[in-house]
N, C-alpha and C. Protein backbone atom coordinates (compact mmCIF):
# COMPACT_ATOMS: atom_id res chain seq x y z
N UNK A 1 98.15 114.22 118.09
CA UNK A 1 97.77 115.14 117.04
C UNK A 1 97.52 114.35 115.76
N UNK A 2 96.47 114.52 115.02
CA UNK A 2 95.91 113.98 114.18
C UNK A 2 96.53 114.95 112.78
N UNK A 3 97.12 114.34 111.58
CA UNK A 3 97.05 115.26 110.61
C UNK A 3 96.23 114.65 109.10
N UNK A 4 95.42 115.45 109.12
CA UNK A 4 94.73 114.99 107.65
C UNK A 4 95.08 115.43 106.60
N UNK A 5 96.06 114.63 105.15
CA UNK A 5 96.00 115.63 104.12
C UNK A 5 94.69 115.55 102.91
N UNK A 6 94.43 116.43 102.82
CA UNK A 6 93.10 116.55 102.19
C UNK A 6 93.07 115.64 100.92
N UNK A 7 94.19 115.11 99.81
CA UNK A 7 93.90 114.24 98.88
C UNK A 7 93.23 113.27 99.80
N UNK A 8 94.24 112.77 100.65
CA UNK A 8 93.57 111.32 101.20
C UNK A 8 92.08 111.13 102.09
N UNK A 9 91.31 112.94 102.28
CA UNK A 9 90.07 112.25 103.09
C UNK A 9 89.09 112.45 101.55
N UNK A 10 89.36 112.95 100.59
CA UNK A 10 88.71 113.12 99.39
C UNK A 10 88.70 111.61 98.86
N UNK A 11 89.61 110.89 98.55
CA UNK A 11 89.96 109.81 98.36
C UNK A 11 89.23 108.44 98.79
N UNK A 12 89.53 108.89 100.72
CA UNK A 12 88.89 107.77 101.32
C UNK A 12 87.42 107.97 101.08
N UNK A 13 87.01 108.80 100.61
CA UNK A 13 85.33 109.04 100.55
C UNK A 13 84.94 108.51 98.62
N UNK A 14 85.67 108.57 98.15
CA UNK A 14 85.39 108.37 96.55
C UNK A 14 85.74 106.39 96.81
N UNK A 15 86.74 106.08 97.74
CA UNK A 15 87.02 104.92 97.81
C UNK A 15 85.67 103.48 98.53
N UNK A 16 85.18 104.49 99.29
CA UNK A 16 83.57 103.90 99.38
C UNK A 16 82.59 103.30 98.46
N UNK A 17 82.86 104.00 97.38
CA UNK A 17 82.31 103.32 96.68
C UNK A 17 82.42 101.96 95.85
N UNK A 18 83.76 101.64 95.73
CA UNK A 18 84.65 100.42 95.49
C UNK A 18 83.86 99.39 96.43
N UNK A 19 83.85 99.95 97.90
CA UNK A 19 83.31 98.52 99.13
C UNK A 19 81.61 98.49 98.26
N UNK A 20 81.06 98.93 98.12
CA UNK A 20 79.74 99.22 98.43
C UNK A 20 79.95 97.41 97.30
N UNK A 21 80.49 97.44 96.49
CA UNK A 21 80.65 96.25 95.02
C UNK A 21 81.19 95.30 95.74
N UNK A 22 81.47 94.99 97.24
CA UNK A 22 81.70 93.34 97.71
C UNK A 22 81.09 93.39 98.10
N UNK A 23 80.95 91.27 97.90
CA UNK A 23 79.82 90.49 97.51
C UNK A 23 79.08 90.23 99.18
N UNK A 24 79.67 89.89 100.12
CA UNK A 24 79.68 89.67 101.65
C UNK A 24 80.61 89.97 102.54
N UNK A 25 80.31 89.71 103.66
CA UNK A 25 81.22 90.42 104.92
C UNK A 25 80.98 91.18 105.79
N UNK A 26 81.56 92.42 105.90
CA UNK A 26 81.02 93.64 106.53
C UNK A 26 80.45 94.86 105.17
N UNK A 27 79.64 95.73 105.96
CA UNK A 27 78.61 96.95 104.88
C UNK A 27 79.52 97.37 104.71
N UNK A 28 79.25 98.13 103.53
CA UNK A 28 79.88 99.69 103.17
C UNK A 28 80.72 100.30 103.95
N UNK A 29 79.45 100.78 104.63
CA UNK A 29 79.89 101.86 105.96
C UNK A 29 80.28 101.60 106.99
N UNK A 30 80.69 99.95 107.62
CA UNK A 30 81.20 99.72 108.64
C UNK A 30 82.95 99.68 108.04
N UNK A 31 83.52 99.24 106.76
CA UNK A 31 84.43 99.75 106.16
C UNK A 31 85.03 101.00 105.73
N UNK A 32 84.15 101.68 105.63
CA UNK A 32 84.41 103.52 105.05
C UNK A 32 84.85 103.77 106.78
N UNK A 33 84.22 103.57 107.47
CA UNK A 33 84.41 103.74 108.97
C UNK A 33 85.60 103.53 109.10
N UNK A 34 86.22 102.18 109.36
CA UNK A 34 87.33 101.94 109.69
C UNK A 34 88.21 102.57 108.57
N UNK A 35 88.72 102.50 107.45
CA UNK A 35 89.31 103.00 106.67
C UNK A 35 89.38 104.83 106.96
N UNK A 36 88.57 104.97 107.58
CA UNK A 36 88.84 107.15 107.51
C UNK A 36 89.24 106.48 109.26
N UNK A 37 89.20 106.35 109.99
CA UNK A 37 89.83 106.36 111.29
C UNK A 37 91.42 105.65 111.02
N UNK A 38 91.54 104.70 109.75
CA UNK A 38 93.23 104.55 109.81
C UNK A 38 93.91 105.37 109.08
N UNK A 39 93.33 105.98 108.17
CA UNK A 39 93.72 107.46 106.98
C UNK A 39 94.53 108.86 108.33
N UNK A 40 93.19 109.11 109.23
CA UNK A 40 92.90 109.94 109.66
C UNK A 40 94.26 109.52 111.14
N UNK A 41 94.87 108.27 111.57
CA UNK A 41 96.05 108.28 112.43
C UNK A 41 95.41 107.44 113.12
N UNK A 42 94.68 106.79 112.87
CA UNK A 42 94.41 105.72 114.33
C UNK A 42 95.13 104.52 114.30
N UNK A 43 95.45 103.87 115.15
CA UNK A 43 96.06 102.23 115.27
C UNK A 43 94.89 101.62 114.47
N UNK A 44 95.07 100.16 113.80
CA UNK A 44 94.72 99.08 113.68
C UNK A 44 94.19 98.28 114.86
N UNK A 45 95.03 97.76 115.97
CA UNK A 45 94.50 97.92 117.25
C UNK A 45 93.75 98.57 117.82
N UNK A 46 93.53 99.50 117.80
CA UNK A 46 92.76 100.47 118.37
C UNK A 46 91.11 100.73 117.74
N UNK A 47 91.24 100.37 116.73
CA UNK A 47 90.38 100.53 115.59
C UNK A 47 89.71 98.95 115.50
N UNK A 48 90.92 97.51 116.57
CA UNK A 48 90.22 96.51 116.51
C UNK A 48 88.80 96.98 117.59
N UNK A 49 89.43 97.45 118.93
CA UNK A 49 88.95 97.71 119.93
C UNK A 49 87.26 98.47 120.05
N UNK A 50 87.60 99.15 119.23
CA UNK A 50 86.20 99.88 118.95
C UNK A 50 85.11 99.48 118.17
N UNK A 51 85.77 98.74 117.33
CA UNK A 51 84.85 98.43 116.27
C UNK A 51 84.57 96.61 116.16
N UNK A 52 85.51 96.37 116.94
CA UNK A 52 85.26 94.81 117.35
C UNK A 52 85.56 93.71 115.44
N UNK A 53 86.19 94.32 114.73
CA UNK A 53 86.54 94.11 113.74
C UNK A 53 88.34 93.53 113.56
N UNK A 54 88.90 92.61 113.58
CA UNK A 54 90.21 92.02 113.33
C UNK A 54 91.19 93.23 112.70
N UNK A 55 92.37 93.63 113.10
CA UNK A 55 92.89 94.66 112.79
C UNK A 55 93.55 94.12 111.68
N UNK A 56 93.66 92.70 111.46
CA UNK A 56 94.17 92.21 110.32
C UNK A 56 93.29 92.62 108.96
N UNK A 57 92.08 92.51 109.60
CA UNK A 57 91.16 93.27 108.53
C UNK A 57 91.13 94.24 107.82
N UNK A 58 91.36 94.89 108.99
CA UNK A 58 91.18 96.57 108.94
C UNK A 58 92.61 96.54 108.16
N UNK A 59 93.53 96.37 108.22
CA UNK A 59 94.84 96.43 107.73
C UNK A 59 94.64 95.99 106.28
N UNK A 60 94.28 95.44 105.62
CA UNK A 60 94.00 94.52 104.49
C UNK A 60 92.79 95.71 103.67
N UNK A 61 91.51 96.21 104.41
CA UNK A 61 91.49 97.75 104.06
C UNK A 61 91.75 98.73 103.89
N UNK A 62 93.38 98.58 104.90
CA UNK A 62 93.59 99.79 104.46
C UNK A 62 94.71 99.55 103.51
N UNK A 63 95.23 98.79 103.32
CA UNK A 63 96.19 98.40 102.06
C UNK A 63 95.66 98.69 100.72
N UNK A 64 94.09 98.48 100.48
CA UNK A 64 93.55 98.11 99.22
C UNK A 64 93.26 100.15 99.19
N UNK A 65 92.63 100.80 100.10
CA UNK A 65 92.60 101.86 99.62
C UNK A 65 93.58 102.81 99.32
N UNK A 66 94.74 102.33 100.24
CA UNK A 66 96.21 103.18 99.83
C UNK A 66 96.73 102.61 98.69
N UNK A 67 96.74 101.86 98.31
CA UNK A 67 96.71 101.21 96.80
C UNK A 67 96.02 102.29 95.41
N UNK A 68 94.85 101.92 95.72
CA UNK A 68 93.77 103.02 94.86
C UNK A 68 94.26 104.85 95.27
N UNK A 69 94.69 104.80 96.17
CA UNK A 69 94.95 106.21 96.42
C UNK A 69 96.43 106.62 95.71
N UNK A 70 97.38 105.47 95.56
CA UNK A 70 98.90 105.81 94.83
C UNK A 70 98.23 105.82 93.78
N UNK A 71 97.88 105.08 92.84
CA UNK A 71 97.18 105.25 91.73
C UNK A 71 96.81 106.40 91.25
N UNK A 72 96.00 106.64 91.98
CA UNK A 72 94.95 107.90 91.35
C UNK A 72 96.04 109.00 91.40
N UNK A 73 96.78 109.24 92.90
CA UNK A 73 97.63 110.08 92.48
C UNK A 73 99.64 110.23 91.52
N UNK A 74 99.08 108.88 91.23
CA UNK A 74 100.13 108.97 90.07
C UNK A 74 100.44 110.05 89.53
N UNK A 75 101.72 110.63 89.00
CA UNK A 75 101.85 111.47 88.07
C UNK A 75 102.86 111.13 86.95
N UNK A 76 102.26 110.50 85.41
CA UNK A 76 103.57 110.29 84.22
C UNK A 76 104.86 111.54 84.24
N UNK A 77 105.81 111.55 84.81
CA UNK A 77 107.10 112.27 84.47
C UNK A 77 107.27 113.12 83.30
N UNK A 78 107.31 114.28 82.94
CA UNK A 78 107.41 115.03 82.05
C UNK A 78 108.68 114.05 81.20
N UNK A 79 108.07 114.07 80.09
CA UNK A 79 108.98 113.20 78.83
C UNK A 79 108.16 111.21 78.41
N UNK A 80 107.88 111.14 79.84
CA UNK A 80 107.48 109.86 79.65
C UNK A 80 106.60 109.57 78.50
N UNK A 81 105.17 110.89 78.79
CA UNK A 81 103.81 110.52 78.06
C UNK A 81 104.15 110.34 76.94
């Protein structure tokens, strides 16, 4: 069973645009790819398998967008601001 929470497929789609700004490697969209299949519950492994892409990779993608995704959903603590 797959569960999606909706910040994070909003997220992984605004986070596309970040890849589109590196310089070489893999496209855009072979990244947005892997990144919504590890959001969305898939293995790293599994995600090597299909996509013929190093799960170390894919892992290292998906670090940088769960990164950008704590971020954004930060919230300052009432008193802090």
């Amino acid at each position: 069973m797959v569960i999606v929470k909706e910040n994070r497929v909003i997220c992984a789609v605004t986070v596309a645009v970040n890849f589109q700004k590196a310089p070489a490697g893999y496209s855009s969209d072979v990244k947005e790819l892997c990144v919504k299949m590890s959001l969305n519950g898939m293995g790293f492994r599994a995600i090597e398998r299909v996509n013929g892409i190093s799960h170390n990779t894919v892992l290292n993608w998906h670090r940088q967008v769960e990164a950008l995704i704590r971020d954004e959903n930060y919230e300052i603590p009432a008193g802090e601001a």
